[in-house]
Structure formats: C-alpha cells, structure tokens
Protein backbone atom coordinates (compact mmCIF):
# COMPACT_ATOMS: atom_id res chain seq x y z
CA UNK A 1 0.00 0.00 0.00
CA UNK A 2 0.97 3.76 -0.71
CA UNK A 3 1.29 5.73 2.49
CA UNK A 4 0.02 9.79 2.80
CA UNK A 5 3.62 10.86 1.85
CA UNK A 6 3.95 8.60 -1.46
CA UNK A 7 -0.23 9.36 -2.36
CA UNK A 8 0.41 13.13 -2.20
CA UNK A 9 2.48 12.88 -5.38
CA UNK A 10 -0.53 11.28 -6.77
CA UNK A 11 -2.80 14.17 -8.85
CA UNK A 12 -6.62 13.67 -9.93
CA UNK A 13 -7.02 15.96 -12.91
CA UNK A 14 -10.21 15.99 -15.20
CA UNK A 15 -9.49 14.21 -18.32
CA UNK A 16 -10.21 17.14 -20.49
CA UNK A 17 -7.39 19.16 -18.62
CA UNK A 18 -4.53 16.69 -19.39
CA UNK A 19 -5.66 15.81 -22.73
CA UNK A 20 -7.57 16.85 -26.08
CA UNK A 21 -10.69 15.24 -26.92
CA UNK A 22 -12.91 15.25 -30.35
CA UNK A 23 -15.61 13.21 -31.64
CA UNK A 24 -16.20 11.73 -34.78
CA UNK A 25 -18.97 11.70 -37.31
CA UNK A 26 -21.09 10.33 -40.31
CA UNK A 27 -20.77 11.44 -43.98
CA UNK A 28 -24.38 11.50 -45.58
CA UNK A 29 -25.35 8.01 -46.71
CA UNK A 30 -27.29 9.41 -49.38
CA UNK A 31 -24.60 11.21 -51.23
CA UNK A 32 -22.35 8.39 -52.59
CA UNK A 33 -19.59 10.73 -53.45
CA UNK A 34 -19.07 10.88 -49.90
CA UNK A 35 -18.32 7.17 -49.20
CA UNK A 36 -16.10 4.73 -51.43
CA UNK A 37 -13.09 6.61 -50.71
CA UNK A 38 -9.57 5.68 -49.06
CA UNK A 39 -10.04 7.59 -45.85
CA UNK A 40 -10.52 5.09 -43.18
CA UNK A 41 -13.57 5.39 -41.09
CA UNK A 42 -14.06 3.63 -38.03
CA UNK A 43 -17.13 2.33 -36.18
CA UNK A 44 -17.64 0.41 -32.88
CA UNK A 45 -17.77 -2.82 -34.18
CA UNK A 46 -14.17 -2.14 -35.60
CA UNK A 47 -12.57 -1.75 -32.10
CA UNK A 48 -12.39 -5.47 -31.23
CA UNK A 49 -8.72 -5.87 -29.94
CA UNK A 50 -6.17 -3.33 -28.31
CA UNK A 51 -4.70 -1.61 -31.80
CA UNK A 52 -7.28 -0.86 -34.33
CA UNK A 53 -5.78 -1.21 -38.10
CA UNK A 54 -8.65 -1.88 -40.22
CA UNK A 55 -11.98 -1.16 -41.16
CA UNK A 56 -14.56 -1.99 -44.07
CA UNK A 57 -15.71 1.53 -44.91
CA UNK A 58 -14.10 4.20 -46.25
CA UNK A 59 -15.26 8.05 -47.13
CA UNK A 60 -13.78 10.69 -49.38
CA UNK A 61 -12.30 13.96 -48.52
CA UNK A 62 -15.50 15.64 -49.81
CA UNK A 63 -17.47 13.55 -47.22
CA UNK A 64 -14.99 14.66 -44.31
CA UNK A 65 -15.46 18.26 -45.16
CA UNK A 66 -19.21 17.76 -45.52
CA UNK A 67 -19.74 16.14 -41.85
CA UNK A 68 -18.21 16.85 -38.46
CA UNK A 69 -15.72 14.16 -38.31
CA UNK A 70 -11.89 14.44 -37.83
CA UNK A 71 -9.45 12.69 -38.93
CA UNK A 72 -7.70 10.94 -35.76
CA UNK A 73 -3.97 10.29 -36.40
CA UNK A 74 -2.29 7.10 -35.22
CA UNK A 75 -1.70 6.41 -31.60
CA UNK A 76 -5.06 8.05 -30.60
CA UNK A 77 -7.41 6.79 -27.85
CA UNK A 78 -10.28 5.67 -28.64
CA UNK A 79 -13.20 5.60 -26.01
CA UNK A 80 -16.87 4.58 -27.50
CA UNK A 81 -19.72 6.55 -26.05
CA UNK A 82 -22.73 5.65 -27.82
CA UNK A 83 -24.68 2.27 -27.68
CA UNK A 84 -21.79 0.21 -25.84
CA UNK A 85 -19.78 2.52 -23.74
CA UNK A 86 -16.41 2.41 -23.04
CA UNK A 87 -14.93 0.58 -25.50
CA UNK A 88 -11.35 1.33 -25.70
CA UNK A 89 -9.01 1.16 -28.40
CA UNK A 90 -5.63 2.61 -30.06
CA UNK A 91 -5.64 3.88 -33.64
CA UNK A 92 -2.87 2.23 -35.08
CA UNK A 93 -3.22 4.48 -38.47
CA UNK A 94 -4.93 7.58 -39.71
CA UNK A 95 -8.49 7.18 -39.67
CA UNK A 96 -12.03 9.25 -38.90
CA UNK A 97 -14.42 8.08 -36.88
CA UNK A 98 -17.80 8.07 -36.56
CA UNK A 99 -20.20 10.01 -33.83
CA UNK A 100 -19.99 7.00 -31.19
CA UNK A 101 -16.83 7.57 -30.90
CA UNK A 102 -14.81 9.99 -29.09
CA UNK A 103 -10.57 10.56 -30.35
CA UNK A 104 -8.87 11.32 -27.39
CA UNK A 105 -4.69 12.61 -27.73
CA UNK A 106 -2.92 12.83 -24.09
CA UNK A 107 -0.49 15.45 -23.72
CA UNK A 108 2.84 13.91 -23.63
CA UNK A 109 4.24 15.94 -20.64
CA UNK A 110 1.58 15.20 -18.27
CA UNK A 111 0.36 11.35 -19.33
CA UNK A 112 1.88 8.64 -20.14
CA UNK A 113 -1.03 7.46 -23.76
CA UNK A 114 -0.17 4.03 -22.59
CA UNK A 115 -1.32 4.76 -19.05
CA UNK A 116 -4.14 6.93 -20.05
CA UNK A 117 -5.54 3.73 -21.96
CA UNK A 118 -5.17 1.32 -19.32
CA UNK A 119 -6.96 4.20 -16.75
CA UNK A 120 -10.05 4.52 -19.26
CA UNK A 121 -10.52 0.47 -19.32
CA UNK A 122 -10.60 1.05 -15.79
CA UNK A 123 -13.11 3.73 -15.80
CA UNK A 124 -15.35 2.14 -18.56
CA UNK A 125 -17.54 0.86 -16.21
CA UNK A 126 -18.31 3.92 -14.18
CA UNK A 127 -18.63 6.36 -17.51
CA UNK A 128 -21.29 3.20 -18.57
CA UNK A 129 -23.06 3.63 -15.62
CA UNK A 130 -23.40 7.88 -16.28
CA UNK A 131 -24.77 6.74 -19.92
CA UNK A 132 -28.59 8.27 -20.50
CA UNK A 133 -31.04 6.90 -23.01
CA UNK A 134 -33.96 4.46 -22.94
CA UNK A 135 -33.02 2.03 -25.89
CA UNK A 136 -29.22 3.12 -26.22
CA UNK A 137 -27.97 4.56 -23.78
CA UNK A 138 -24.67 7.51 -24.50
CA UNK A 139 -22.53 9.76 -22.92
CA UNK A 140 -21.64 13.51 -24.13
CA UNK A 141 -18.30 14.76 -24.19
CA UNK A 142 -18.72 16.84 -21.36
CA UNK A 143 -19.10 13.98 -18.91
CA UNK A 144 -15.67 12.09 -20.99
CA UNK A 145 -14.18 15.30 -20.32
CA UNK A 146 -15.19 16.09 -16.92
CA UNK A 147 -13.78 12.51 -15.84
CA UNK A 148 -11.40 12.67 -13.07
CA UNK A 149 -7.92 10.48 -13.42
CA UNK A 150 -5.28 9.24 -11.39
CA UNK A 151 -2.15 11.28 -12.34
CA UNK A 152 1.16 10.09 -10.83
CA UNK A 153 4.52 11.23 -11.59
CA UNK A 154 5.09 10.01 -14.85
CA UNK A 155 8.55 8.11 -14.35
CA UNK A 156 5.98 6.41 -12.15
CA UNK A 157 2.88 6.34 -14.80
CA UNK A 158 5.72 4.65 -17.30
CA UNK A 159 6.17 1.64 -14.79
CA UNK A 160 3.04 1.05 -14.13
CA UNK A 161 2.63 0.68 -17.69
CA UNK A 162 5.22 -1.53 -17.84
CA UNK A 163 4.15 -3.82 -15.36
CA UNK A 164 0.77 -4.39 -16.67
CA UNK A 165 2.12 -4.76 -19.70
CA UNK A 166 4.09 -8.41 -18.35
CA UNK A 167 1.03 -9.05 -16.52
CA UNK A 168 -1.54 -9.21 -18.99
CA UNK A 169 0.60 -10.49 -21.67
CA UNK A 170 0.99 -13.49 -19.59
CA UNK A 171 -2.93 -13.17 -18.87
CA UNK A 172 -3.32 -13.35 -22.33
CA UNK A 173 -1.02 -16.26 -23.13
CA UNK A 174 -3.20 -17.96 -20.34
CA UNK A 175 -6.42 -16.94 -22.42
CA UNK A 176 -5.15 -19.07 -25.46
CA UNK A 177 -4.50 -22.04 -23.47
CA UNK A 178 -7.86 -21.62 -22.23
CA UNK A 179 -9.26 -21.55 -25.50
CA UNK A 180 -8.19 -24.90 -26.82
CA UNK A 181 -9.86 -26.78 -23.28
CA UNK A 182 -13.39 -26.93 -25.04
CA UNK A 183 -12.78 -27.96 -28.21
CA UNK A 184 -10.12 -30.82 -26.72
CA UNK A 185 -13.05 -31.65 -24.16
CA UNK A 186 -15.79 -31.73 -27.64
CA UNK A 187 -13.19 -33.78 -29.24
CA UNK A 188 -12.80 -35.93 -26.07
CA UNK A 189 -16.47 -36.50 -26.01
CA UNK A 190 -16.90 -37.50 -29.44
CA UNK A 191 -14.12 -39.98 -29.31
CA UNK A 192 -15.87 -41.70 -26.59
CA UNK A 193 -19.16 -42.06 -28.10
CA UNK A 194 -17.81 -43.74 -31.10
CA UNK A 195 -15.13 -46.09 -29.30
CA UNK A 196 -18.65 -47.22 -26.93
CA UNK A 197 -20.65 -47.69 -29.93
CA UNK A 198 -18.19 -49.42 -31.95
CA UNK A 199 -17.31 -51.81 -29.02
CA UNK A 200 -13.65 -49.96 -28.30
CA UNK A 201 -14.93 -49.74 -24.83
CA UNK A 202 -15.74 -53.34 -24.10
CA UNK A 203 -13.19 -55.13 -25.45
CA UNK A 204 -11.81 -56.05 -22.16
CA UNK A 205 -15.08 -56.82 -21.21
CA UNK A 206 -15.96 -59.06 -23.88
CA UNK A 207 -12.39 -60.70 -23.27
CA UNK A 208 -11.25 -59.99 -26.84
CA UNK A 209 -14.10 -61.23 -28.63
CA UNK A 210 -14.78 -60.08 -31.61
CA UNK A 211 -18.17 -58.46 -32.29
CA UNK A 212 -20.44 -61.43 -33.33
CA UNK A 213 -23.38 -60.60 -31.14
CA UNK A 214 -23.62 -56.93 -32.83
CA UNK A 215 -26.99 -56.64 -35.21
CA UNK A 216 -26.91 -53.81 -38.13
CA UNK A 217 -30.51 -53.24 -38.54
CA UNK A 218 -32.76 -49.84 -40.19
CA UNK A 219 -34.04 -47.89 -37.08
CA UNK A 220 -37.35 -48.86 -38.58
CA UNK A 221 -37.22 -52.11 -36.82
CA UNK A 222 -35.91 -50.35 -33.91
CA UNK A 223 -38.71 -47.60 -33.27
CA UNK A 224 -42.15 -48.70 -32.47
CA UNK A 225 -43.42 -45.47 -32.96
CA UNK A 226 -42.09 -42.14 -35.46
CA UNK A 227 -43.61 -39.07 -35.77
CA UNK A 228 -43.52 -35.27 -36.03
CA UNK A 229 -45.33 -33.02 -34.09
CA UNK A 230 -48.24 -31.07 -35.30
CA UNK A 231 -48.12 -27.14 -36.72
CA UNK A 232 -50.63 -24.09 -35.26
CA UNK A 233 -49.64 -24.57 -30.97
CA UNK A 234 -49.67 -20.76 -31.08
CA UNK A 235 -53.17 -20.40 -30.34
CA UNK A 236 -52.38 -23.11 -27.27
CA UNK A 237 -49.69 -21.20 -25.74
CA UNK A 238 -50.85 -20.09 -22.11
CA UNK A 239 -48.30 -19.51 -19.24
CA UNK A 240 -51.14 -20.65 -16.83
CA UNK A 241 -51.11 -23.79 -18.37
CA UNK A 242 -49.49 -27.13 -17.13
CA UNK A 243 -48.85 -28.86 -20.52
CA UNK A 244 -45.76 -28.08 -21.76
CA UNK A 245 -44.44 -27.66 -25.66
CA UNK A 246 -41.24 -28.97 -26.13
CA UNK A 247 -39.18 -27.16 -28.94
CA UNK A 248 -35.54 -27.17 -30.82
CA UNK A 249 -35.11 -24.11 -28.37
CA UNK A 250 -35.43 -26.94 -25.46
CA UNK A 251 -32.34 -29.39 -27.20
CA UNK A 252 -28.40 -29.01 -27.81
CA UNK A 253 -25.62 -30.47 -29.37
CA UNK A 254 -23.24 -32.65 -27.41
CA UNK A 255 -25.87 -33.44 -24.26
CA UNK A 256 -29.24 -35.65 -24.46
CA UNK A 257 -30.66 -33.41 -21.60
CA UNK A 258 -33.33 -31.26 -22.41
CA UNK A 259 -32.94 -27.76 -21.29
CA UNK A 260 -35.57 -26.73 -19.36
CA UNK A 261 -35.12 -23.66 -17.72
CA UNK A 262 -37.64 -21.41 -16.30
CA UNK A 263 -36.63 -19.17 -19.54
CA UNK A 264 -36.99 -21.76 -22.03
CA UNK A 265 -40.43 -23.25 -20.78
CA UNK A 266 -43.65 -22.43 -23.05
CA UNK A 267 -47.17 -23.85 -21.37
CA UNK A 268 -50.03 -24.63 -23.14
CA UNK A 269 -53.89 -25.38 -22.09
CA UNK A 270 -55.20 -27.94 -24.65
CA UNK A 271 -58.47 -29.32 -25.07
CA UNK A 272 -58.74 -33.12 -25.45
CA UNK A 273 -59.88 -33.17 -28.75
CA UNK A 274 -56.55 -31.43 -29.95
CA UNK A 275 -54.72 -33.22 -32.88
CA UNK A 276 -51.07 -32.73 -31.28
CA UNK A 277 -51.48 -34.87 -28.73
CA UNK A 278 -51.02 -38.26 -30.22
CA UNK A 279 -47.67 -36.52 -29.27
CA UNK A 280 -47.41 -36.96 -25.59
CA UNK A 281 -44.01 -37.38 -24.74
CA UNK A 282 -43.50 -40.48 -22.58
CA UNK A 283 -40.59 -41.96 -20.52
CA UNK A 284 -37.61 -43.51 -22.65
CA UNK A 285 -39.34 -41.37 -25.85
CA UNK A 286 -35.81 -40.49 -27.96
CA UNK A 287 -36.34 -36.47 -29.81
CA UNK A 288 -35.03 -36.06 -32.62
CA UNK A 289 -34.54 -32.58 -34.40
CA UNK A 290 -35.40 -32.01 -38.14
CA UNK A 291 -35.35 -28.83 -39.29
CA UNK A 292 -32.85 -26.12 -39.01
CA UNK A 293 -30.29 -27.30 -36.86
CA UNK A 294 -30.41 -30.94 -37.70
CA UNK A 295 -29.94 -34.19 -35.20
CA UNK A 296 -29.75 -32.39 -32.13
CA UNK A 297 -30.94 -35.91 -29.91
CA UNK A 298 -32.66 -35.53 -26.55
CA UNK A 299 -34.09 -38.12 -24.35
CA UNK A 300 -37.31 -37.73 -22.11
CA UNK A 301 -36.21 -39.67 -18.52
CA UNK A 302 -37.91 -41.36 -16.06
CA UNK A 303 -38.08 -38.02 -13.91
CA UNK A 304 -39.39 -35.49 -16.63
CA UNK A 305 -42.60 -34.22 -14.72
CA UNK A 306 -44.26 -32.71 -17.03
CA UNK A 307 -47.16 -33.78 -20.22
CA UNK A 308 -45.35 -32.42 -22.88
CA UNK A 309 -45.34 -32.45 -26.68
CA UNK A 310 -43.50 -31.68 -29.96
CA UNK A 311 -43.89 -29.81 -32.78
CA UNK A 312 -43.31 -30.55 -36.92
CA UNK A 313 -40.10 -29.67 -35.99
CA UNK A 314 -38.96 -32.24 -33.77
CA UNK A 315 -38.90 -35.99 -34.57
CA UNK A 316 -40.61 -38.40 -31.72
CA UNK A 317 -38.70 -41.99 -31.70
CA UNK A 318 -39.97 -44.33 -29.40
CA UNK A 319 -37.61 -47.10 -29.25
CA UNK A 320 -38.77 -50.92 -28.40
CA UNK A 321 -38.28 -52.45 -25.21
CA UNK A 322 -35.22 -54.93 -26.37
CA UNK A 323 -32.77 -51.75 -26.54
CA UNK A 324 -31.09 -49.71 -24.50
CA UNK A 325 -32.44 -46.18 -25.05
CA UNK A 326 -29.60 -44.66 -23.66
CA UNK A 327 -26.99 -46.73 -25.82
CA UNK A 328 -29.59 -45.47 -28.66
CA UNK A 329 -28.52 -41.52 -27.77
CA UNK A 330 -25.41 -42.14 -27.84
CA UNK A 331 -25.39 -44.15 -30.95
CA UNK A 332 -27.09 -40.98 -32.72
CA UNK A 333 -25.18 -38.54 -30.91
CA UNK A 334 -21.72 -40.07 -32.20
CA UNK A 335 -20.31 -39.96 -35.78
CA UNK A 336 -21.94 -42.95 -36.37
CA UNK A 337 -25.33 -41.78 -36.17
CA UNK A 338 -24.60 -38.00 -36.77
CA UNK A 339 -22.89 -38.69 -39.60
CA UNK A 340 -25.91 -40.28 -41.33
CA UNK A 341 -27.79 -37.07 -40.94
CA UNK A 342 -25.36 -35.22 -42.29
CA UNK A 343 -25.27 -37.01 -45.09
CA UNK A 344 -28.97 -36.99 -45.64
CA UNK A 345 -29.74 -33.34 -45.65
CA UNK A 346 -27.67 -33.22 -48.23
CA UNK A 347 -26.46 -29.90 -48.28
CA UNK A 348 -28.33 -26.91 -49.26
CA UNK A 349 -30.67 -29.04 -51.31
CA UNK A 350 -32.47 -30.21 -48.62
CA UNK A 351 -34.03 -28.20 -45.82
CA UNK A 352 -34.05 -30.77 -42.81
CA UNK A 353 -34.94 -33.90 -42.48
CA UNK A 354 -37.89 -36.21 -43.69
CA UNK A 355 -39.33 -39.12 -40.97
CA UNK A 356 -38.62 -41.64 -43.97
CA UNK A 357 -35.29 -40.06 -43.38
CA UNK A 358 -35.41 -41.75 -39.58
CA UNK A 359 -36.69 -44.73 -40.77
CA UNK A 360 -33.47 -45.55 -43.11
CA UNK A 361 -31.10 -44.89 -39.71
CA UNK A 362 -28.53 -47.71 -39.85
CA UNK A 363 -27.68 -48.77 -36.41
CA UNK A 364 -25.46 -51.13 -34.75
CA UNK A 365 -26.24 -52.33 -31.44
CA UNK A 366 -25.00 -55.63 -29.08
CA UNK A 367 -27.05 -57.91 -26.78
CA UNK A 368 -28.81 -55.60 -24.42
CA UNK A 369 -26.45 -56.92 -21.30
CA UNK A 370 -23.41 -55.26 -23.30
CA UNK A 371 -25.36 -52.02 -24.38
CA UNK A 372 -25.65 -51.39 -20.67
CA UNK A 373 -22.09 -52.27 -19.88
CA UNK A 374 -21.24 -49.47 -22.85
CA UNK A 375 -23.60 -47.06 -21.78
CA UNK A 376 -21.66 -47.19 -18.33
CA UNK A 377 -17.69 -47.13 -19.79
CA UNK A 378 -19.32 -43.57 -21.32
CA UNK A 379 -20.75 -42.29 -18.33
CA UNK A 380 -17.95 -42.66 -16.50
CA UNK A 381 -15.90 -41.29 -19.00
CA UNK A 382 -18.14 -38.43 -19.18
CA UNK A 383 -18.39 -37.54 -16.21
CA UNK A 384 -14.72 -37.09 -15.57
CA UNK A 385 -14.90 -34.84 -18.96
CA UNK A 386 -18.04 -32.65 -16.99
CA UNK A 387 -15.34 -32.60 -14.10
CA UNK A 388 -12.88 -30.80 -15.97
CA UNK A 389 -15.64 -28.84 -17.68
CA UNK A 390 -16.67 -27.59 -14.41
CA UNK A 391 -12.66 -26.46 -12.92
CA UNK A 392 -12.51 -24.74 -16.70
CA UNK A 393 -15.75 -23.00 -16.15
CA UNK A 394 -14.61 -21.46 -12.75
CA UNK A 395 -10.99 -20.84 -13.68
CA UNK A 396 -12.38 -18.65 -16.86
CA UNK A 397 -14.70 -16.69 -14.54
CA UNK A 398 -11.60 -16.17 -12.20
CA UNK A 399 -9.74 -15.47 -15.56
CA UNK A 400 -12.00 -13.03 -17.28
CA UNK A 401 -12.40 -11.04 -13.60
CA UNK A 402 -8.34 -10.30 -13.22
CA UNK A 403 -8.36 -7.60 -15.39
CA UNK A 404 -10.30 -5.62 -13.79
CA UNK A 405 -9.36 -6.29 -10.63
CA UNK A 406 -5.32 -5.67 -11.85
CA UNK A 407 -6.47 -2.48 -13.44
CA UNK A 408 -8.12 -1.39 -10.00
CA UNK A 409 -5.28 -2.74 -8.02
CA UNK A 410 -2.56 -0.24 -10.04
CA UNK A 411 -5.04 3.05 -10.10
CA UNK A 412 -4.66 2.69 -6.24
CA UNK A 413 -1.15 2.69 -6.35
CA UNK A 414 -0.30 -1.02 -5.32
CA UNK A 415 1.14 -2.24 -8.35
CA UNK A 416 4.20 -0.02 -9.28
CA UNK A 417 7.49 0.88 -7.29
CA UNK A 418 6.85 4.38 -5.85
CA UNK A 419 10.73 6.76 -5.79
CA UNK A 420 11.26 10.09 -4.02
CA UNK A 421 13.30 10.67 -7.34
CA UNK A 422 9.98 11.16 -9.34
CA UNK A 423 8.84 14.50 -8.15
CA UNK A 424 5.35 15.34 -7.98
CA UNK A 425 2.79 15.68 -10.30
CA UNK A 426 1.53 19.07 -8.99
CA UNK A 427 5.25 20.47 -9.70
CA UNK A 428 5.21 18.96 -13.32
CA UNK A 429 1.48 20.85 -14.17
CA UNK A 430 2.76 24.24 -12.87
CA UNK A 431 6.07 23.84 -15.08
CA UNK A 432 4.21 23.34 -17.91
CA UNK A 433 1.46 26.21 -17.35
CA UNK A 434 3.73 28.02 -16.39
CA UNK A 435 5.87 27.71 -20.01
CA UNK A 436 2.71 27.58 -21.93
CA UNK A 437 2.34 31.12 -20.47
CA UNK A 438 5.56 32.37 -21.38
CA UNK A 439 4.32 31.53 -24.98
C-alpha cells in the first residue's frame, strides 16, 4: 500500500485538462460521393482488440469536409460513447471516426497514452453507468471530459505501464490455453461415443471377442413409434397452463438433456380433442430434431414431470423395449449416427430432415447386457470430462475477472514501485502552465 507521503504525489485531474478530446462523425449516406473513398472510417464494431488497423468503410475527402468528423492520427485513444460505452481502443493508423466515438490525444508531458488507456478500461464501467437513453444509452463529451484520473509522476505512470504490460501479456497467453480446453473436451467427447458404440470400450469386457453378437438393422425395426409433431400450438400457448411444448429451443448439441429452464419453458392449455397430442411425450421417448439445426438428440427420462409435446419440428422416436435407449442416444449422438444425418440433408438441397429419413437410420447395437455395460464405460468417462468442464468453467470466470481487478489494483497505487526521485505531479502541471504562459 501507498502511504500519505507517497499518495500526495498522486494528482486527480479531469481528463479534459490533461488531454484533447474530439468526436467523430457520419458522412451522408445518401450522397455516394461521400463514401467509397480511401479515408478510413471507423465504427464500434471495428474496435475489437487493443490496436485498431482496419476497417470496411471508407469516405472521401468531400465527405470529411461535408460532416463533423476528424481525422484521428495514429496512436489516438479511442473511447466509445454511444450504444456500448467504453470501449477502448488505439488507432494504429490515420483514420475518422464516426459520432460513437470519441478521439482522445494525451499530452505527452503530463500522461503517459499508454497509461491513459489502461486508466479509461478502468473507468469504462463507471462512464457506462453515467450513460442516459432508454433504448441506447450515450454519454456527451462533457461527462468524458469532466472525468477525473489518477495522475502520478510520470517516471511512475511509465512503470506502471510496464508492469501491466508483463502481466496481462501473460494473462493473455493464459487466455489461449484456455481456449483450446473446449474444443479438446468436444473432441474428447466425441471420441468416446464412437469407441462405446463401436465396441472400443468393451473389449476387455468381452475378453477380446470379436463383435459377433452386434446386429446392423434400419431404425425402422428399432422404433415402435415415429412421428412429427403437429403445426398451429400458437393459439395453445398459455403460461397458466401445465402442458408443456417442447421445442428445438429446449435441445443441444453434445448433451441428451433437455434444457428446461424457467426461460426456455412455453405452457399450453389444450383441449382433449386437440390433434397434437397423439404426441405426448413419454418416458424412454428419444427427440429427434429435423429442421434447421439438424440431429440435435434428446431423451425424455424417467423423472421429466411434465405432459409435454413436440412440434413438426422435432422428430418423436420411441424405441422398443429390447434396446437400450440410452446406448440409442449415444449411438445418434456419435459420428456414427450424426454422420448419417449429415449425409442426408444433403447440403443446401435439402431443408431438414424427412421421418422416412429416420426410418433408413442404420444402427449397430449388441445384446442388451453389453449395451448397458457401454452405456456405463461412457458415463464414467463423461463424467470425468463434466469434471474438468466444471474447474474450466470457474478458472475462466476467475480469468476473465483479473483484469479488472489488476487495473483497479494499479489506479490505487499497489502495483508499481513508488521513488522520491519522481517529483510530484503538482510540480510537473505548474512547469508546464507556467511555459505555456511564457508563450
């Protein structure tokens, strides 16, 4: 911690008084001479990483003299303050902006542009918080301007820059190895469903048999029952209901559990007579999905509490009692089964999937004693892939919270070595007014 002594040399100086700060704007759209030109122009969407370099549109020089734009030259801060606030980025070449975004250009002697950057990111969420509006909320440059900031000496500004610097270049090498955890874990997954539905997973158990038991049969003779949902629940749906219409919004790729939060749930009051509800989802009842996004499987369990039914949307399969429903997800959820619906829709020349289309499913299953003993290799296997799920779930949240909570830590002074050396800041300010007024 700083003590009184060391804090004194610390300054808090509107932002506006250590540095100059312009806005940018928008060329006519209806004037095409005004656009198509090689004069970057910059919008929010553009600021995505710490240096900004591109863009997509470009106006002329007769649509920068024809709007109130500037052009911003490189190294200036940019600060968004329209629609999503505080967005911060650094121009890393000449370019305008447009009216959501505000150019800001530190002066040298007094701020450190490095430091300035990394004490707006800091700010962002209190200047989001000042934003007005009903459906976007925005800022003026009077309250940008009007922003207090820490000012240390700057020998002192220029190593706390440095140290965040180290520290979130290592937080960002720890990002990246972050990244690859979910698709190794989807990988993971995948690799055991096939290996249990190919019999990879029981070879010890079948003591190096080879598969003679396994049948390859059409999921015709598999399903006792296909069918699709009916069309027209809209004029069912009733939140006071207790019947409830299970959709593709309800399923998702890599799990068989149907998601069924509060969110997600739409009721319905139906009258007996309804069509749709030769659709009444029961226990063991396999849902398939085909239209849109394609052979998303989910399974109705033993403890799903409520009467519930599908739409033309979503395939019902209910398989027959000599199978394993369970080995039967997992079947479809693997390559093996996936990959047959993949193949079926056939590109763009098809728009989902047919019910003849589940009837042709090839499957491959063992005696029923083995599909269990396969449906438990993958649960266990599973499980210990949810485990690490869960750990890289928490460590990401821990993850995505440090910079803030670095940024806070070095705006209080706790970050950087402190030297008498430095001076203050108060002495540098009344240098420089007072040469500015020798001018």
């Amino acid at each position: 911690m700083i003590d009184n002594n060391q804090y004194n040399k610390w300054l808090f100086k509107e932002l506006g008084e250590v540095s100059t700060i312009k806005s940018g704007g928008t060329p006519s759209r209806a004037i095409k001479e005004y656009w198509n030109g090689d004069i970057p122009w910059v919008k929010i969407s553009d600021i995505s990483k710490e240096y900004v370099d591109k863009t997509d549109e470009f106006i002329t020089v007769e649509g920068l003299k024809n709007s109130s734009t500037n052009i911003f030259p490189k190294g200036t801060i940019l600060f968004t303050i329209f629609a999503t606030i505080g967005k911060v980025g650094i121009l890393d070449i000449d370019a305008t902006t447009n009216q959501a975004i505000a150019g800001i250009t530190p002066n040298s002697e007094i701020v450190n542009s490095k430091f300035l950057t990394y004490s707006l990111r800091e700010l962002a969420l209190s200047l989001e918080n000042q934003g007005k509006g009903v459906a976007q909320k925005n800022i003026n440059l009077s309250i940008l301007k009007s922003t207090k900031i820490p000012l240390p000496p700057l020998p002192e500004q220029k190593r706390i820059v440095a140290k965040l610097d180290s520290i979130f270049s290592h937080l960002e090498l720890a990002k990246q190895g972050l990244v690859k955890i979910p698709v190794l874990l989807k990988q993971f997954r995948q690799a055991v469903l096939t290996q249990g539905v190919t019999g990879k997973l029981t070879e010890q158990w079948r003591n190096g048999k080879e598969l003679e038991d396994w049948t390859s049969v059409s999921s015709s003779k598999i399903f006792e029952f296909i069918t699709s949902g009916s069309r027209g629940w809209a004029q069912y749906y009733d939140n006071s209901g207790d019947q409830l219409f299970v959709r593709i919004t309800n399923m998702n790729y890599g799990t068989f559990k149907l998601d069924l939060r509060p969110e997600k749930l739409q009721f319905l009051k139906l009258a007996n007579t309804t069509e749709g509800k030769r659709t009444l989802l029961k226990s063991r009842d396999i849902l398939i999905s085909i239209t849109a996004d394609v052979g998303m499987i989910s399974l109705v369990e033993g403890d799903f509490k409520y009467e519930g039914y599908v739409n033309q949307h979503v395939c019902l399969a209910r398989p027959i009692k000599a199978i394993n429903e369970k080995f039967l997800v997992y079947f479809l959820m693997s390559e093996n089964g996936f990959g047959q619906f993949k193949k079926m829709k056939r590109g763009a020349t098809k728009s989902g999937l047919t019910l003849g289309d589940i009837k042709k499913l090839n499957i491959e299953f063992p005696p029923l004693i083995e599909q269990a003993e396969i449906v438990s290799h993958i649960e266990v296997l599973l499980t210990k892939a949810d485990a690490i799920e869960a750990q890289y779930k928490k460590l990401k949240e821990q993850i995505d919270q440090l910079p803030q909570a670095i940024l806070a830590k070095a705006f209080k002074g706790d970050l950087a070595e402190q030297k008498q050396s430095d001076g203050l800041s108060e002495t540098s300010l009344k240098n420089i007014k007072a040469l500015k007024a020798e001018l």
